[in-house]
C-alpha atoms as a PDB file:
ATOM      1  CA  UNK A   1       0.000   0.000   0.000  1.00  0.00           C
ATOM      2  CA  UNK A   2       1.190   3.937  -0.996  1.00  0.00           C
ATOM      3  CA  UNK A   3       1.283   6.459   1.672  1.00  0.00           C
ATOM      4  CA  UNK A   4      -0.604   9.535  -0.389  1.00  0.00           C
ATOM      5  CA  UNK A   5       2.187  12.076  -1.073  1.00  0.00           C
ATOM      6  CA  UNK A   6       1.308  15.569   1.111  1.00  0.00           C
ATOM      7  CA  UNK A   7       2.756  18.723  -1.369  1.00  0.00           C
ATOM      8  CA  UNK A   8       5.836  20.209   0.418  1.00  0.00           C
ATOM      9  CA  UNK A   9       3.679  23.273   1.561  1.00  0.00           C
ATOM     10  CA  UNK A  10       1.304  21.067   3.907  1.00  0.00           C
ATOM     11  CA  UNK A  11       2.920  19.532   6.894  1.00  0.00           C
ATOM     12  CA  UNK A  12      -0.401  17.294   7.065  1.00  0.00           C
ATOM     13  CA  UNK A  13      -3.214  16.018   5.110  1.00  0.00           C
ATOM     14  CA  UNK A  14      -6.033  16.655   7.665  1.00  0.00           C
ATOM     15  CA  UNK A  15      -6.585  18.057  11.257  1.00  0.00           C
ATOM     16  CA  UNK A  16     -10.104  17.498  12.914  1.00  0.00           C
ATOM     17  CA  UNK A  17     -11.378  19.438  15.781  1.00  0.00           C
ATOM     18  CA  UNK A  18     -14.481  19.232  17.813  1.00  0.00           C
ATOM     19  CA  UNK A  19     -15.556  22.866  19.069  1.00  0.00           C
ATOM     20  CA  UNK A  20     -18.592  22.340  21.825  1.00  0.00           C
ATOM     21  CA  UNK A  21     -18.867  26.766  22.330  1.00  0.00           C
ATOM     22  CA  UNK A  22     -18.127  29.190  19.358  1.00  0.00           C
ATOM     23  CA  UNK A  23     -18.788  32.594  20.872  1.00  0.00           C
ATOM     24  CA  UNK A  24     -17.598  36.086  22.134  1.00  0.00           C
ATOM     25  CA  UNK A  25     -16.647  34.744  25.175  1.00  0.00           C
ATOM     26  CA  UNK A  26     -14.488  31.678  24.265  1.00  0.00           C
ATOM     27  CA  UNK A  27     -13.102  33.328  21.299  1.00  0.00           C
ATOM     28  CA  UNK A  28      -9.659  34.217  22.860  1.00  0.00           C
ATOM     29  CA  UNK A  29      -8.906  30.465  23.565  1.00  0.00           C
ATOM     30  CA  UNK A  30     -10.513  29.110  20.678  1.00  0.00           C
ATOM     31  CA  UNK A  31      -8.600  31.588  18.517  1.00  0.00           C
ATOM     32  CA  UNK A  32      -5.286  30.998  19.515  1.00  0.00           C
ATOM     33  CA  UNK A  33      -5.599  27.353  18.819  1.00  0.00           C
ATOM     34  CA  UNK A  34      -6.614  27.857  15.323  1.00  0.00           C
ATOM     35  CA  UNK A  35      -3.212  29.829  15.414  1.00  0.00           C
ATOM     36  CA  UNK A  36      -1.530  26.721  17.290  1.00  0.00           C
ATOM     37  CA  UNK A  37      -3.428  24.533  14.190  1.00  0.00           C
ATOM     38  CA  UNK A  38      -2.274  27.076  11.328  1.00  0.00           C
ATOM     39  CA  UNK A  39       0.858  26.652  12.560  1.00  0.00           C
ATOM     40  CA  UNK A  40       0.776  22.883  11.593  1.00  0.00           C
ATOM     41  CA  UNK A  41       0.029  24.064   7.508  1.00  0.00           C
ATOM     42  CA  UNK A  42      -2.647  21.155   7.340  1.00  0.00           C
ATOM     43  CA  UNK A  43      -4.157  20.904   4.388  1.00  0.00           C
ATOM     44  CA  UNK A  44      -7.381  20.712   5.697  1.00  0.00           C
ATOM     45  CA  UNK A  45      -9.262  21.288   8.813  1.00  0.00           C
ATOM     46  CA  UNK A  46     -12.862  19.496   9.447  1.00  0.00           C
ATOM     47  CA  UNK A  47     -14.360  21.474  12.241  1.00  0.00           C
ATOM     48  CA  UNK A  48     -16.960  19.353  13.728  1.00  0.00           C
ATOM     49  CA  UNK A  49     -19.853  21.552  15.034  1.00  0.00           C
ATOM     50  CA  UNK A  50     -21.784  18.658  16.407  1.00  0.00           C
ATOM     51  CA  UNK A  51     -21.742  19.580  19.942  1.00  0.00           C
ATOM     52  CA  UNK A  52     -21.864  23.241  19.359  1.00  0.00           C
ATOM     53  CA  UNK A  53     -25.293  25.059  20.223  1.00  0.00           C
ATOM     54  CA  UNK A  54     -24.741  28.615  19.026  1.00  0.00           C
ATOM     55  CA  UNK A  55     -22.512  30.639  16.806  1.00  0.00           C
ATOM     56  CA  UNK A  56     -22.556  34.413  17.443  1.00  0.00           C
ATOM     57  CA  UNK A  57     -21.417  37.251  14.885  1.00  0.00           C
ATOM     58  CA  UNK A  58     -17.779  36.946  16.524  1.00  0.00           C
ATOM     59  CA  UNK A  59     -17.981  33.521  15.913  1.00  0.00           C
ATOM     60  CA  UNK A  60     -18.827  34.147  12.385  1.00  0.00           C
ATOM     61  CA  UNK A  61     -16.059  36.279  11.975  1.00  0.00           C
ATOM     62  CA  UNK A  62     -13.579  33.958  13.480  1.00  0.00           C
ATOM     63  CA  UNK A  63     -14.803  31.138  10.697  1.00  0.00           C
ATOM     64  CA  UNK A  64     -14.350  33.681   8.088  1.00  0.00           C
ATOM     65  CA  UNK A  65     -10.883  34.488   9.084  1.00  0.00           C
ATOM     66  CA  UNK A  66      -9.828  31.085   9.650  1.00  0.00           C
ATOM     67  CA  UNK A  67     -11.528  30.035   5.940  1.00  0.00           C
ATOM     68  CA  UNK A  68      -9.189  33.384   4.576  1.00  0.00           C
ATOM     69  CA  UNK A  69      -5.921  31.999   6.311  1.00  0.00           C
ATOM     70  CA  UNK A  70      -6.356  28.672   5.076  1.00  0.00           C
ATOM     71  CA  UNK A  71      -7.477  29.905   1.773  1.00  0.00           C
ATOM     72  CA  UNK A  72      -4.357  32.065   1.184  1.00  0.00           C
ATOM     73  CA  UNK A  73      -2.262  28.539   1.939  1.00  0.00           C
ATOM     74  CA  UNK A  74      -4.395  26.956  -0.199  1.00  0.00           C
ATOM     75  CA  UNK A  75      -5.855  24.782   2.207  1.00  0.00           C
ATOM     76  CA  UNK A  76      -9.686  23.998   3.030  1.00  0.00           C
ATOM     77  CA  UNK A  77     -11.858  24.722   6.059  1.00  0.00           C
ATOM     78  CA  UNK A  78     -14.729  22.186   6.158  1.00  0.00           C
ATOM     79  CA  UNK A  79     -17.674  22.718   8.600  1.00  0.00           C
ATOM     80  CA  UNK A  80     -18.983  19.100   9.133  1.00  0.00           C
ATOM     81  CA  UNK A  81     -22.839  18.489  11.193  1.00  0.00           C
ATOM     82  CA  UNK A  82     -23.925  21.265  12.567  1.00  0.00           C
ATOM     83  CA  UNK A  83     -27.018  20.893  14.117  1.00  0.00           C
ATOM     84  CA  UNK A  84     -30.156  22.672  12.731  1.00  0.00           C
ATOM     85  CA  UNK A  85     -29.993  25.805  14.628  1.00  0.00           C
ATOM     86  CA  UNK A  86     -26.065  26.405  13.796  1.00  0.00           C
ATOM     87  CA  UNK A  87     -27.233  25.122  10.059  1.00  0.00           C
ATOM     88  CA  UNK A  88     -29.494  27.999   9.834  1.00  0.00           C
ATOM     89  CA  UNK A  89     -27.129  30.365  11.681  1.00  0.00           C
ATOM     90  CA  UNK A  90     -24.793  30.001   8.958  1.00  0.00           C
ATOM     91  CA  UNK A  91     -27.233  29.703   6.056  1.00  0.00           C
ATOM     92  CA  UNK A  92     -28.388  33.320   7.234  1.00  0.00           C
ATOM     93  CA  UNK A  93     -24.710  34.658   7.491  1.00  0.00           C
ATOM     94  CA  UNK A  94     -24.284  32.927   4.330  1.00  0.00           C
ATOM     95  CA  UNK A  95     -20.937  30.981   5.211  1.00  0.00           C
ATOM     96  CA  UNK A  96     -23.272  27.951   3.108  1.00  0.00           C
ATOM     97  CA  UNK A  97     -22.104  29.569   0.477  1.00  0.00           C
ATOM     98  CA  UNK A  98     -18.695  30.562   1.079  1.00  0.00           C
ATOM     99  CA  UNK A  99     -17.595  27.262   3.091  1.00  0.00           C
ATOM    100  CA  UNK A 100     -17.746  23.375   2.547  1.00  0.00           C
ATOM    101  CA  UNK A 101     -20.169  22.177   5.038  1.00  0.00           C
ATOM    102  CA  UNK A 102     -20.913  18.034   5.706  1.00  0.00           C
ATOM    103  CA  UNK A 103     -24.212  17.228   7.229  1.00  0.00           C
ATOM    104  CA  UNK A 104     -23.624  13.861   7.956  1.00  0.00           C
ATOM    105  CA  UNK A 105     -21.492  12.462  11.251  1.00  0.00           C
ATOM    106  CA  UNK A 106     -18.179  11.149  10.348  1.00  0.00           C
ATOM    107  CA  UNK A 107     -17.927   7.299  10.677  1.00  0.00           C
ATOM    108  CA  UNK A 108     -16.456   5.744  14.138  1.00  0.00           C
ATOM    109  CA  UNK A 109     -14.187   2.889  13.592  1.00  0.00           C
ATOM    110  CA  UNK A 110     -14.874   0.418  16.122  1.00  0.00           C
ATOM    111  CA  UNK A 111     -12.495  -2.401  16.965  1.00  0.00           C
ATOM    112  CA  UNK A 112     -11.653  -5.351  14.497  1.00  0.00           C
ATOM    113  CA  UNK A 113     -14.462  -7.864  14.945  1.00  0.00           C
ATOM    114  CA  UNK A 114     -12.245 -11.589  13.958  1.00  0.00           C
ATOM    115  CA  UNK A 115     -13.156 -13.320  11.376  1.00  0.00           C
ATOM    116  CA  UNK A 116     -14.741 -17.041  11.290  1.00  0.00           C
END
């Protein structure tokens, strides 16, 4: 088996990160790790909303920065399952249109089951 071959400017493929609050008040600590994350140059990040209730205009802002830094490196910013409230959040801001969101849950690998 090949190991896929990451372009020189990407340090990895993907980072995934669960954010569970998105607002005014966490955005100090929840912007400085998208710093620490930058810093990586992935070539993606998959931002699972899943647990997150609310997004505020400073959290809108935030994902609009963080979709411009990764844009410049050209790297991706993918918003997977938000829940219907953040959904509509964002399809009134917009950000539908201007990031990649993924309804569906990634998959959970679960142990091996052996074979018979």
């Amino acid at each position: 088996m090949t190991t896929p071959v990451i372009p020189t400017r990407y340090t990895l493929p993907l980072v995934e990160v669960r954010v569970t609050e998105l607002d005014l008040a966490c955005l100090p600590e929840v912007g400085a790790m998208f710093d620490r994350l930058l810093s990586l140059r992935p070539a993606q990040i998959a931002l699972d909303l899943s647990d997150c209730r609310h997004l505020d205009a400073a959290a809108i802002g935030l994902l609009l920065d963080l979709h411009r830094r990764l844009a410049r490196a050209d790297a991706v910013l993918t918003v997977r399952n938000p829940n219907p409230r953040v959904r509509r959040i964002l399809h009134i801001a917009r950000l539908d249109q201007v990031l990649s969101i993924d309804p569906t849950r990634p998959r959970r690998r679960g142990p091996r089951q052996a074979r018979a």
